[in-house]
PDB file of N, CA and C in Angstrom:
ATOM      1  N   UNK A   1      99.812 114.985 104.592  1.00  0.00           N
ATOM      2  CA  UNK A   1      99.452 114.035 103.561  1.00  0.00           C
ATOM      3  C   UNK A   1     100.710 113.632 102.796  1.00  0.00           C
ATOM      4  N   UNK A   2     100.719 112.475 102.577  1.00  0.00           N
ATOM      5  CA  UNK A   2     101.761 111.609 102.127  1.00  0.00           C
ATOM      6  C   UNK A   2     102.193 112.413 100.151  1.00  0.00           C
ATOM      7  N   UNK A   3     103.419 112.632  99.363  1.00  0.00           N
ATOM      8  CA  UNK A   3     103.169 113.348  98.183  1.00  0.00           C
ATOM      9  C   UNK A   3     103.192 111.790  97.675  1.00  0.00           C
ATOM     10  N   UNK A   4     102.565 111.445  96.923  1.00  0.00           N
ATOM     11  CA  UNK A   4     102.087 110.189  95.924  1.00  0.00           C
ATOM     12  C   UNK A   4     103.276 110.363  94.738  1.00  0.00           C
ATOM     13  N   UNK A   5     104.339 109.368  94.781  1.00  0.00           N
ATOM     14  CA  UNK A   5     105.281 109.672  93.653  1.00  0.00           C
ATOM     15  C   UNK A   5     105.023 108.409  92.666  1.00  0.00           C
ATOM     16  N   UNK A   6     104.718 107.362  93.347  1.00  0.00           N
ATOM     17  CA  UNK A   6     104.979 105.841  93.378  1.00  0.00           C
ATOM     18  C   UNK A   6     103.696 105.801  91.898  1.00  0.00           C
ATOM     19  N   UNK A   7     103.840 104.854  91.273  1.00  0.00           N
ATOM     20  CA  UNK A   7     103.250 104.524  89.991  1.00  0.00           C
ATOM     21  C   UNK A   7     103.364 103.008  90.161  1.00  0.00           C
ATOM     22  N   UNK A   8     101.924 102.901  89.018  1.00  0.00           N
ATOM     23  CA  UNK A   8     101.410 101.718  88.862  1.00  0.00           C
ATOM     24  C   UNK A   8     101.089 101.480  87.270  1.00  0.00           C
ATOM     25  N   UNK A   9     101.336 100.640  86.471  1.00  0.00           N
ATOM     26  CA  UNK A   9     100.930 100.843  85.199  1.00  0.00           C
ATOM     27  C   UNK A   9     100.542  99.669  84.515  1.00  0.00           C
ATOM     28  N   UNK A  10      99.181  99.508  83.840  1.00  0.00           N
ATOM     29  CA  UNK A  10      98.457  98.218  83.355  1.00  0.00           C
ATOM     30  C   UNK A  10      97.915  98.543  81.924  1.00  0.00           C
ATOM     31  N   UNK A  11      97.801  97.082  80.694  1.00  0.00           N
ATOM     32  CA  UNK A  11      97.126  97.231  79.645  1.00  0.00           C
ATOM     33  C   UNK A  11      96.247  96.898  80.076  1.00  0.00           C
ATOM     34  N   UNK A  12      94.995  97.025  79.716  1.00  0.00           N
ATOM     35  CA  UNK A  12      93.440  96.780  79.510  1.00  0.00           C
ATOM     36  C   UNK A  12      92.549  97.101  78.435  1.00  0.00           C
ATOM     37  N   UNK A  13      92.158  95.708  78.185  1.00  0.00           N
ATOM     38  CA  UNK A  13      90.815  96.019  76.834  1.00  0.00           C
ATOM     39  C   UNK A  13      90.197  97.229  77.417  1.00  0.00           C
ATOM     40  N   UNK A  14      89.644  97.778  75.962  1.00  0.00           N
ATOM     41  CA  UNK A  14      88.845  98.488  75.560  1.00  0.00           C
ATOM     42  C   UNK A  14      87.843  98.759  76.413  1.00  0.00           C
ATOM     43  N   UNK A  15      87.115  97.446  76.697  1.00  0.00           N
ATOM     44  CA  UNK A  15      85.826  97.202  77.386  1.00  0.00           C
ATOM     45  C   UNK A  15      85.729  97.171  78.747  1.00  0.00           C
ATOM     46  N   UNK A  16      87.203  96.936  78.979  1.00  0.00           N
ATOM     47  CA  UNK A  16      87.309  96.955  80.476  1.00  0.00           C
ATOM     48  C   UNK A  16      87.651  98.528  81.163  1.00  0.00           C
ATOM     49  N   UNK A  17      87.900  99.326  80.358  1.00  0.00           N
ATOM     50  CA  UNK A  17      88.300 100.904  80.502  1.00  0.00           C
ATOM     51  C   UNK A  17      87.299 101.513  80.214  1.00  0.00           C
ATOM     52  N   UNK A  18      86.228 101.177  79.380  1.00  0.00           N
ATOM     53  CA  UNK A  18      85.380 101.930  79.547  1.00  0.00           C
ATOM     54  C   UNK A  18      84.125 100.936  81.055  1.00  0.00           C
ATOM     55  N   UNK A  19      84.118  99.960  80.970  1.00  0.00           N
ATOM     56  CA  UNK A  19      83.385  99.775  81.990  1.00  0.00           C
ATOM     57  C   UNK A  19      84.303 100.248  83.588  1.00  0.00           C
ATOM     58  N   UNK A  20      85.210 100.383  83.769  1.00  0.00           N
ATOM     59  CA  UNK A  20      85.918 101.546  84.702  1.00  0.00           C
ATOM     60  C   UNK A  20      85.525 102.741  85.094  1.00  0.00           C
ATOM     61  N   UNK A  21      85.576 103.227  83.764  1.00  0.00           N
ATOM     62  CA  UNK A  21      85.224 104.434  83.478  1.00  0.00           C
ATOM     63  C   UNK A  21      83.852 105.014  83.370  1.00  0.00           C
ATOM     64  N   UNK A  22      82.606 103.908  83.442  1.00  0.00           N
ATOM     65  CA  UNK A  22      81.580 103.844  83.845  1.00  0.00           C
ATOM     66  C   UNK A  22      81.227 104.138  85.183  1.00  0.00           C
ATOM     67  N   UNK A  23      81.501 103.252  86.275  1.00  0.00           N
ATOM     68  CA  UNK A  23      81.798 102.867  87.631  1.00  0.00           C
ATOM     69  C   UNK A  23      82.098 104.266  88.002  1.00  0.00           C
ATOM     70  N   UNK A  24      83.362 104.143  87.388  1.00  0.00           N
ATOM     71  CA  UNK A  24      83.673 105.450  88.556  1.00  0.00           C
ATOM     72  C   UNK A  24      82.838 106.398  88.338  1.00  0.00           C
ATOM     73  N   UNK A  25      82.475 106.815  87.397  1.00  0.00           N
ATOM     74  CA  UNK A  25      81.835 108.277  86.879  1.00  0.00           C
ATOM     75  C   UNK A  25      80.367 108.144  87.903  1.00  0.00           C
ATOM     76  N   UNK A  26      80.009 106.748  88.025  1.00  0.00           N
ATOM     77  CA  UNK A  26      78.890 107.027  88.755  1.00  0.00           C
ATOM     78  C   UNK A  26      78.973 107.016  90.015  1.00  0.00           C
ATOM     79  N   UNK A  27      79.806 106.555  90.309  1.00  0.00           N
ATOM     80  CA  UNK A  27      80.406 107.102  92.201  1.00  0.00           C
ATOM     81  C   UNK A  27      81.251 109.033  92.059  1.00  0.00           C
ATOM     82  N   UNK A  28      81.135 108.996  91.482  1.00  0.00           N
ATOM     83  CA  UNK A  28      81.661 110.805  90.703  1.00  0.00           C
ATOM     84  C   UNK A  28      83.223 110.824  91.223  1.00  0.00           C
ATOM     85  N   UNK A  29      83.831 109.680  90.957  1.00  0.00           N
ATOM     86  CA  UNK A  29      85.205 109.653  91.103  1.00  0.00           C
ATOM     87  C   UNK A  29      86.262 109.584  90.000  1.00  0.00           C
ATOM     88  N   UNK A  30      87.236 109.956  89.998  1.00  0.00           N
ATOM     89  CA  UNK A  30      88.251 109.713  88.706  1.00  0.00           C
ATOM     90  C   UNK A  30      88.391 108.429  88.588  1.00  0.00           C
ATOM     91  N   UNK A  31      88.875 107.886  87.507  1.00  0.00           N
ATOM     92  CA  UNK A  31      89.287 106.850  87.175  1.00  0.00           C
ATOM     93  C   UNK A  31      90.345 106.450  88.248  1.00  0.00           C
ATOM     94  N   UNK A  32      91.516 107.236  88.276  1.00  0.00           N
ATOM     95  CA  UNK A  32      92.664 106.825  88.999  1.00  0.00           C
ATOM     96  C   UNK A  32      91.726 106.794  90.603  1.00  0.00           C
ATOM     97  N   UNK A  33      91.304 107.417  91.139  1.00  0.00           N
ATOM     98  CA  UNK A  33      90.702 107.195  92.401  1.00  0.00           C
ATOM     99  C   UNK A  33      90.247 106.293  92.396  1.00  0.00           C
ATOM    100  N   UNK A  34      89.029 105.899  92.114  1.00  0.00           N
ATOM    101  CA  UNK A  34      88.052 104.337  91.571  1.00  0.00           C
ATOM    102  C   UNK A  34      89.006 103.479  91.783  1.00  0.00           C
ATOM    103  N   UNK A  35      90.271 103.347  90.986  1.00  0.00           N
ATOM    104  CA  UNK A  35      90.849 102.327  90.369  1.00  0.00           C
ATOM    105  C   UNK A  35      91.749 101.778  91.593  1.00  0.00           C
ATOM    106  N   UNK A  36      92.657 103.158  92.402  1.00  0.00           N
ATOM    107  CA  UNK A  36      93.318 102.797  93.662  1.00  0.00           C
ATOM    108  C   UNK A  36      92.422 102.364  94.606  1.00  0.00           C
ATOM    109  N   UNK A  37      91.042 103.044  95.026  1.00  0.00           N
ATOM    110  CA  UNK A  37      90.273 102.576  96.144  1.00  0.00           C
ATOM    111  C   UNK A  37      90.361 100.966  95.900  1.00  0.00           C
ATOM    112  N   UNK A  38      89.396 101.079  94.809  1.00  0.00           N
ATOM    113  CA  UNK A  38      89.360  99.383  95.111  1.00  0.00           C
ATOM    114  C   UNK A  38      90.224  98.185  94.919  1.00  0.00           C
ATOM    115  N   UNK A  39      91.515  98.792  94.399  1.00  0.00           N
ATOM    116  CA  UNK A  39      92.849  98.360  94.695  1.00  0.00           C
ATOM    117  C   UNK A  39      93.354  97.954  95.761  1.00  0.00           C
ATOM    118  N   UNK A  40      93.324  98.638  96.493  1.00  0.00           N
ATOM    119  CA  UNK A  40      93.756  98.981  98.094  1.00  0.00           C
ATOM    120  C   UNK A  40      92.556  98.037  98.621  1.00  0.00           C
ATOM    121  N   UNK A  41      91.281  98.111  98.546  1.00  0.00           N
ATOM    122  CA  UNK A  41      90.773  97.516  99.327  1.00  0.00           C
ATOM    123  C   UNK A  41      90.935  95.668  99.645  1.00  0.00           C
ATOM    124  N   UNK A  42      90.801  95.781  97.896  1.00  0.00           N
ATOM    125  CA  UNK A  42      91.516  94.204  97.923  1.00  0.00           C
ATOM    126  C   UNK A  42      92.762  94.017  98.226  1.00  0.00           C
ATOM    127  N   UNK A  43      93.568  94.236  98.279  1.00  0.00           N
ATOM    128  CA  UNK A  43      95.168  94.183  98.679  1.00  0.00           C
ATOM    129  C   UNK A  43      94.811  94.232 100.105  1.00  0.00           C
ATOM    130  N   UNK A  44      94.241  94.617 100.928  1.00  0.00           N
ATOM    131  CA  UNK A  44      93.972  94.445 102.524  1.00  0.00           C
ATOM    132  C   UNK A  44      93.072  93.302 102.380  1.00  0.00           C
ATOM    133  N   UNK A  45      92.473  92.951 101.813  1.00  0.00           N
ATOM    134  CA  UNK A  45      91.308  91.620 102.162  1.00  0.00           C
ATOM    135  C   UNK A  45      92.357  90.817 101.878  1.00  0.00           C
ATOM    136  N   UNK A  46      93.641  90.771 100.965  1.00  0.00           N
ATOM    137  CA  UNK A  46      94.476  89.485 101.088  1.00  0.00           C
ATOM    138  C   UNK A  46      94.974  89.334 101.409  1.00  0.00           C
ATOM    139  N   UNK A  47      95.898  90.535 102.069  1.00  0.00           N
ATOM    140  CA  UNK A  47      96.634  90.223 103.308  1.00  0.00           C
ATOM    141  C   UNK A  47      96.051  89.993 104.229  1.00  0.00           C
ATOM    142  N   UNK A  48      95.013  90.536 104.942  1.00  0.00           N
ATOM    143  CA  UNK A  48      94.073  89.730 105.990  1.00  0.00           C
ATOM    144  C   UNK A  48      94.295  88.323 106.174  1.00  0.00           C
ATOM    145  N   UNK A  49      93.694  87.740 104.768  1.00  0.00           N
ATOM    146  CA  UNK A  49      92.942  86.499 104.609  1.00  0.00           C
ATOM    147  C   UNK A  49      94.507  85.566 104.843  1.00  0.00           C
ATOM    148  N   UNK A  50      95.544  85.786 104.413  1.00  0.00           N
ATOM    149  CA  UNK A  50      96.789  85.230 104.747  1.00  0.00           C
ATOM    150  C   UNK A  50      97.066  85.673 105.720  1.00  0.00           C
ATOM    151  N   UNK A  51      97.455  86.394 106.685  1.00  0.00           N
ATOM    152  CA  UNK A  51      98.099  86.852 107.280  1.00  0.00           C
ATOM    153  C   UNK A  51      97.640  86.656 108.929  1.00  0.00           C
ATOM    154  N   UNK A  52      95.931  86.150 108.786  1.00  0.00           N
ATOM    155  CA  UNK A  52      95.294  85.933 110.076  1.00  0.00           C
ATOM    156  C   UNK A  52      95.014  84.874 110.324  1.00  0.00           C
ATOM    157  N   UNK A  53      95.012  84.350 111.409  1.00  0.00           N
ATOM    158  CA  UNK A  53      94.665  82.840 112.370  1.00  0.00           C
ATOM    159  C   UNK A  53      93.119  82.886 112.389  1.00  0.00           C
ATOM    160  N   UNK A  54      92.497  81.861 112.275  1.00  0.00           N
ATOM    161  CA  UNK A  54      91.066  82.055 112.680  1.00  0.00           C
ATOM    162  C   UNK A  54      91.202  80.468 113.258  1.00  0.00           C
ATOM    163  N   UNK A  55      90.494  79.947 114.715  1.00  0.00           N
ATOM    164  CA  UNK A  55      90.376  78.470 115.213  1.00  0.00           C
ATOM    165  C   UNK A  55      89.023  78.927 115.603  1.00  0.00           C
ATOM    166  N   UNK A  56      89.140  77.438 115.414  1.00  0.00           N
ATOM    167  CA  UNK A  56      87.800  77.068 115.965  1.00  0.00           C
ATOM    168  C   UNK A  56      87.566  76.705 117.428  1.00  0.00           C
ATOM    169  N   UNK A  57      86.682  77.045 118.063  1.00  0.00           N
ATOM    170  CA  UNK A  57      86.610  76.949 119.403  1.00  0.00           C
ATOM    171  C   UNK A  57      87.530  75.625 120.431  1.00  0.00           C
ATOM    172  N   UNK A  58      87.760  74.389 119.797  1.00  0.00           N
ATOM    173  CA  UNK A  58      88.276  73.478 120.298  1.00  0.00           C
ATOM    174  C   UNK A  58      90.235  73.511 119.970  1.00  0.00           C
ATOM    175  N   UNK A  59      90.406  74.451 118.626  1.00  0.00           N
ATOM    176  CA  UNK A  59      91.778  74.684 118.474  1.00  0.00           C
ATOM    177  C   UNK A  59      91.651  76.087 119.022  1.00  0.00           C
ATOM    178  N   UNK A  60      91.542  76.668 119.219  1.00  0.00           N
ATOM    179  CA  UNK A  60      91.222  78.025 120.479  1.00  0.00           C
ATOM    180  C   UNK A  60      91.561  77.230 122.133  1.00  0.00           C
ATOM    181  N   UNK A  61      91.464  76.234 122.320  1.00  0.00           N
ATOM    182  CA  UNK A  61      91.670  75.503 123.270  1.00  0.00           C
ATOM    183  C   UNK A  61      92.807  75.272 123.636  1.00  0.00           C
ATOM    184  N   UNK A  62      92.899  74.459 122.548  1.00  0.00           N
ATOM    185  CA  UNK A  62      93.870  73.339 122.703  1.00  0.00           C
ATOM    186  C   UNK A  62      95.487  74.316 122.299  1.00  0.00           C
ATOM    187  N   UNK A  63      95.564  75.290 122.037  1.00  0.00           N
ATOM    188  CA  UNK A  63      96.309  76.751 121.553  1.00  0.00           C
ATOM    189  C   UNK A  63      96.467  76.985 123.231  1.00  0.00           C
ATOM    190  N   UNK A  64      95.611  77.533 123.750  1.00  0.00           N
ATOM    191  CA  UNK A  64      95.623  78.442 125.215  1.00  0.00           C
ATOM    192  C   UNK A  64      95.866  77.676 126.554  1.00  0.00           C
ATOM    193  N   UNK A  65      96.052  76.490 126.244  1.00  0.00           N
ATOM    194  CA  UNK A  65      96.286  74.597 126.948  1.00  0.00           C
ATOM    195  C   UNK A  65      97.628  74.948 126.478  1.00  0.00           C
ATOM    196  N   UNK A  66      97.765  74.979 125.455  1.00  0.00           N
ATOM    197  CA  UNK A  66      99.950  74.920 125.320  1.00  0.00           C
ATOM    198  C   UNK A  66     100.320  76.082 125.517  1.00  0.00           C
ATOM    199  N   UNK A  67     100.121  77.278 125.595  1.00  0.00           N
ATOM    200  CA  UNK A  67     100.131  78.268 126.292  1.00  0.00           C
ATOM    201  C   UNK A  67     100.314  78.375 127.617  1.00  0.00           C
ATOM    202  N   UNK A  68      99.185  78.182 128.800  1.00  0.00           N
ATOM    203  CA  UNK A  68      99.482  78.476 130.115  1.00  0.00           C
ATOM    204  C   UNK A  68     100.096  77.082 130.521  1.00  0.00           C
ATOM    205  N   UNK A  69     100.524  75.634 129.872  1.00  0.00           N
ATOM    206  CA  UNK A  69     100.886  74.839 130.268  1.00  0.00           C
ATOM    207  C   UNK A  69     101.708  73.820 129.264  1.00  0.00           C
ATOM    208  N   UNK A  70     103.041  75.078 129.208  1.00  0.00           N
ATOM    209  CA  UNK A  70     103.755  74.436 127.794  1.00  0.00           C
ATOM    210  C   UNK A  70     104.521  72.562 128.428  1.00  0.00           C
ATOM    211  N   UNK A  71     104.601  71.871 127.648  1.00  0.00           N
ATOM    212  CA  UNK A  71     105.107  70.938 127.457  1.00  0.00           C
ATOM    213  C   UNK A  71     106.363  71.043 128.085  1.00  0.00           C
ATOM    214  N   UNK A  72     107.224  70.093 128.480  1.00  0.00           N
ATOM    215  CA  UNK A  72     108.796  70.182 129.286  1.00  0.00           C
ATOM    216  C   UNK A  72     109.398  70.382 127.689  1.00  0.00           C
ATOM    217  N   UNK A  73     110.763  71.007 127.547  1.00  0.00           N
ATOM    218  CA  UNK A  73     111.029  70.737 126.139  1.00  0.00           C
ATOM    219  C   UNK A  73     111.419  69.293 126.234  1.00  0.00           C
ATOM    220  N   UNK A  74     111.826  68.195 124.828  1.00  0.00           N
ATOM    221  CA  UNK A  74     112.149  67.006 124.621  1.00  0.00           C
ATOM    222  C   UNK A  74     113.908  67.216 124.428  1.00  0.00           C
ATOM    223  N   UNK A  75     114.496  65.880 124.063  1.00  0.00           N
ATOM    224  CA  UNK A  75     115.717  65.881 123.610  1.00  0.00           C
ATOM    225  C   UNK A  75     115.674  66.732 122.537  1.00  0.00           C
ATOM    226  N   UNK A  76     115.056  66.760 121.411  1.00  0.00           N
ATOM    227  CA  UNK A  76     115.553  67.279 120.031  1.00  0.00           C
ATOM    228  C   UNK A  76     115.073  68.850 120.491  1.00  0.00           C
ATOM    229  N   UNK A  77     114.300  69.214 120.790  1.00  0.00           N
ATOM    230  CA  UNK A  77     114.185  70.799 121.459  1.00  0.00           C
ATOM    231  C   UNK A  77     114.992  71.475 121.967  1.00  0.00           C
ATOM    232  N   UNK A  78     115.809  70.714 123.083  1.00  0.00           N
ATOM    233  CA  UNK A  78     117.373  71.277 123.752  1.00  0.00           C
ATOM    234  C   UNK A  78     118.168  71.083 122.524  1.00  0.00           C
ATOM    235  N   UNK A  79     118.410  70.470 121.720  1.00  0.00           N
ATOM    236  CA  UNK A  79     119.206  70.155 120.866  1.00  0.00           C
ATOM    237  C   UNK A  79     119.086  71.600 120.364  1.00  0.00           C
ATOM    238  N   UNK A  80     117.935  71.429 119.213  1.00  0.00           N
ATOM    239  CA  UNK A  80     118.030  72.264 118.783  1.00  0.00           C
ATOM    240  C   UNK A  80     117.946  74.150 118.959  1.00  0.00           C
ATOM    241  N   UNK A  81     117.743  74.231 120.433  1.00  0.00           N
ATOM    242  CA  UNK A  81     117.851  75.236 121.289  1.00  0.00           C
ATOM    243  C   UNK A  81     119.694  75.737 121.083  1.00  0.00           C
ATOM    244  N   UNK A  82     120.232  74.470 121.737  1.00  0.00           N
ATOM    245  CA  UNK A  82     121.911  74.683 121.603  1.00  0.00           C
ATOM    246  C   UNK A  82     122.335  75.321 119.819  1.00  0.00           C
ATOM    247  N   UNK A  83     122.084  74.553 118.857  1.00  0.00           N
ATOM    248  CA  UNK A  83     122.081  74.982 117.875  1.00  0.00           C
ATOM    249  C   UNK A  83     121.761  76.303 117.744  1.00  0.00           C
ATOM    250  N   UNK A  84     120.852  76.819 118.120  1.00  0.00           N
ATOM    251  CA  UNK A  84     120.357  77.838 117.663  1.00  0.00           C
ATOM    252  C   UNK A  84     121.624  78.848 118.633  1.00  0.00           C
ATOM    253  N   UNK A  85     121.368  78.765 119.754  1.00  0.00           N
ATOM    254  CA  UNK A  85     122.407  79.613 120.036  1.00  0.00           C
ATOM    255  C   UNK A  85     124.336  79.614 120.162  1.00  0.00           C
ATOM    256  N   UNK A  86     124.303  78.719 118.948  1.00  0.00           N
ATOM    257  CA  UNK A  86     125.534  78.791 118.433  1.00  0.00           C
ATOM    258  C   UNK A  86     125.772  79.982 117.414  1.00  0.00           C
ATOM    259  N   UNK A  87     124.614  79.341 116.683  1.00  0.00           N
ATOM    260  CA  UNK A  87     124.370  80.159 115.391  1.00  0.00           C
ATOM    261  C   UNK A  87     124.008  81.503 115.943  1.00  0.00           C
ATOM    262  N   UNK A  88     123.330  81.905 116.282  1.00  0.00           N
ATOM    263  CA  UNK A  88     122.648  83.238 116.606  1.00  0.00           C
ATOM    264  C   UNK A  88     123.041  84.264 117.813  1.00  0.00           C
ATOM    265  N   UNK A  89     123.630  85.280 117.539  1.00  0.00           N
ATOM    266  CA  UNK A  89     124.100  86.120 118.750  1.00  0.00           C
ATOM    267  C   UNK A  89     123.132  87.119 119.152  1.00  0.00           C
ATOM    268  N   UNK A  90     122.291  87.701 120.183  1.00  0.00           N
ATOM    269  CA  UNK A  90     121.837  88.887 120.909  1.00  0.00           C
ATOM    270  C   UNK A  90     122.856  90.069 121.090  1.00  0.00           C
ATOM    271  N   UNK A  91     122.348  90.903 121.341  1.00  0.00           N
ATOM    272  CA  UNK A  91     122.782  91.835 121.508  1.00  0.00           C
ATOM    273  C   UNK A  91     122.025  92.978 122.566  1.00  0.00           C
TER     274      UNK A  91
END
């Protein structure tokens, strides 16, 4: 298990600490538990929600169409292909 050093620290009304402090008590959790769970949970629903592609069946298509049958590149594509490997070294 990971040792928890890392801190987090917030003001909050009155009303909002004790309605916290409600919540949790009735899930029989600490405050700080309560407070990280559902912390954490939202912090994953927003990275999700940014972080994932969702198409719709016809851009699901038209995605897996440029995929198994990419385009020739154009002039400005080689172009900027050369560019790039001016700039950029492998290793």
């Amino acid at each position: 298990m990971e040792t928890k050093s890392a801190r987090i620290e917030t003001r909050l009304s009155t009303e909002q600490k004790a309605l916290i402090e409600r919540a949790a008590a009735y899930l029989g959790r600490s405050v700080s538990d309560f407070v990280l769970g559902n912390a954490e949970q939202a912090a994953k629903a927003v990275i999700e929600e940014h972080e994932r592609i969702q198409l719709d069946r016809t851009q699901s298509r038209v995605l897996v169409d440029a995929l198994l049958s990419p385009p020739s590149p154009n002039k400005e594509l080689r172009a900027a292909a050369k560019e790039h490997r001016k700039k950029v070294t492998s290793r």
